[in-house]
C-alpha atoms as a PDB file:
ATOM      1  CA  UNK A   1      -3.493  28.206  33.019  1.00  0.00           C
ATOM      2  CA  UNK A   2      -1.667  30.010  35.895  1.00  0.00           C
ATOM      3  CA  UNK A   3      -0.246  28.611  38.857  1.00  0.00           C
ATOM      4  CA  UNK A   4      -2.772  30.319  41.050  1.00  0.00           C
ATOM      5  CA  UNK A   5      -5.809  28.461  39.070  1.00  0.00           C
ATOM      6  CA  UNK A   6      -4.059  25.342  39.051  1.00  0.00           C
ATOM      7  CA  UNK A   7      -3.394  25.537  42.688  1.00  0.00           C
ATOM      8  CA  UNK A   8      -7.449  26.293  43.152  1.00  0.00           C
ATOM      9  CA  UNK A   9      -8.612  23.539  40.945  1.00  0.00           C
ATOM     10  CA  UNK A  10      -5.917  21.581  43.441  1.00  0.00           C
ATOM     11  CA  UNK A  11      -8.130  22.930  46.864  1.00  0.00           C
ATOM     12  CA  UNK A  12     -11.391  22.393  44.759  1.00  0.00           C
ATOM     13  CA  UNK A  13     -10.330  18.776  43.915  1.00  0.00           C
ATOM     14  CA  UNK A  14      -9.179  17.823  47.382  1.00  0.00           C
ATOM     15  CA  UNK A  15     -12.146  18.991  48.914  1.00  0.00           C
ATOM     16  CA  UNK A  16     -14.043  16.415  47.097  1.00  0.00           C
ATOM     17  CA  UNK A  17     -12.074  13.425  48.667  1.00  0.00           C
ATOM     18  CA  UNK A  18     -14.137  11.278  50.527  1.00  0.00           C
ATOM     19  CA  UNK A  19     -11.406   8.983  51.664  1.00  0.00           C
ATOM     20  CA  UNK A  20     -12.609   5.976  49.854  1.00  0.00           C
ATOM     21  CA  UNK A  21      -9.510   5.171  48.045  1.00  0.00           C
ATOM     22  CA  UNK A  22     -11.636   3.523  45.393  1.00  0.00           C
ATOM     23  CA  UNK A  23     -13.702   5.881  44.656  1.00  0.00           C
ATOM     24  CA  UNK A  24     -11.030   8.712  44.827  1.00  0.00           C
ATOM     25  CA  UNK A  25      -8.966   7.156  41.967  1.00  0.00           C
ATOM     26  CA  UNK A  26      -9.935   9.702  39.381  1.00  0.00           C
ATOM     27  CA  UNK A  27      -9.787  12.695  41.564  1.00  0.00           C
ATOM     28  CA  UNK A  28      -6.133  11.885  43.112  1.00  0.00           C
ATOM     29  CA  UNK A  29      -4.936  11.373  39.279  1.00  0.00           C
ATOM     30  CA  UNK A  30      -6.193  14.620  38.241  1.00  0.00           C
ATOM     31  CA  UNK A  31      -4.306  15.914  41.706  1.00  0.00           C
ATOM     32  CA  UNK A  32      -1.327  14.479  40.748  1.00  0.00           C
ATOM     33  CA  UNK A  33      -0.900  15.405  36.762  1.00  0.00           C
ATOM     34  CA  UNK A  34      -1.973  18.866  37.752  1.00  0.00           C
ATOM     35  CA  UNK A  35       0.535  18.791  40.465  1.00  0.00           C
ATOM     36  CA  UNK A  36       3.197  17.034  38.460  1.00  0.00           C
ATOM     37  CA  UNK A  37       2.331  20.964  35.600  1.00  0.00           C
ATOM     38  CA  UNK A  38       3.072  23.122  38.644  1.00  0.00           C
ATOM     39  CA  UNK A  39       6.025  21.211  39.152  1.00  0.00           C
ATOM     40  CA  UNK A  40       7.317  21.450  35.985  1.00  0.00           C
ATOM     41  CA  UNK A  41       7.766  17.137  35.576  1.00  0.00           C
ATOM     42  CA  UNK A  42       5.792  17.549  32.443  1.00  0.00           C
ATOM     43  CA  UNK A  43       4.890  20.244  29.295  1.00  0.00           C
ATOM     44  CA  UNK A  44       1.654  21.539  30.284  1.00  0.00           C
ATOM     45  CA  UNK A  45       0.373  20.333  26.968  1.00  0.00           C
ATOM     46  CA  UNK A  46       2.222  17.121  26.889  1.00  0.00           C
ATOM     47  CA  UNK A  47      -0.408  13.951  26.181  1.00  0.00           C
ATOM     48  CA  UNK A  48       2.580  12.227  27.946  1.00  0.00           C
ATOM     49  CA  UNK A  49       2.157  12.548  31.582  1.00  0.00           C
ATOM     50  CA  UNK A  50       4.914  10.763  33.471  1.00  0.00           C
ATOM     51  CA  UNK A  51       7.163   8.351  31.663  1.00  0.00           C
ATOM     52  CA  UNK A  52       9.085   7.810  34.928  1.00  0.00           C
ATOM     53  CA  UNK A  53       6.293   6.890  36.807  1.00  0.00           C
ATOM     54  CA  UNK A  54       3.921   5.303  34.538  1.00  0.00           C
ATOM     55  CA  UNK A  55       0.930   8.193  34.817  1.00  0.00           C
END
């Protein structure tokens, strides 16, 4: 996957916040591990996420 589609499914995720922490749980975790691929904090087929932060 490119940066470019990552980045959309990014906007496409955010835009389904509602602001209920609760019920944004999933959502913000799939934010941040496709955040953490653009980044380059993990392989983008790792089934490790973050070892540093516990993800």
């Amino acid at each position: 996957m490119s940066t470019a589609e990552i980045q959309s499914k990014i906007d496409d995720l955010k835009s389904k916040l509602s602001g209920d922490m609760m019920k944004d749980m999933e959502i913000r975790d799939q934010i941040h591990n496709l955040e953490m691929t653009i980044n380059g904090v993990k392989p983008e087929d790792s089934h490790f996420d973050c070892i540093g932060c516990g993800s």
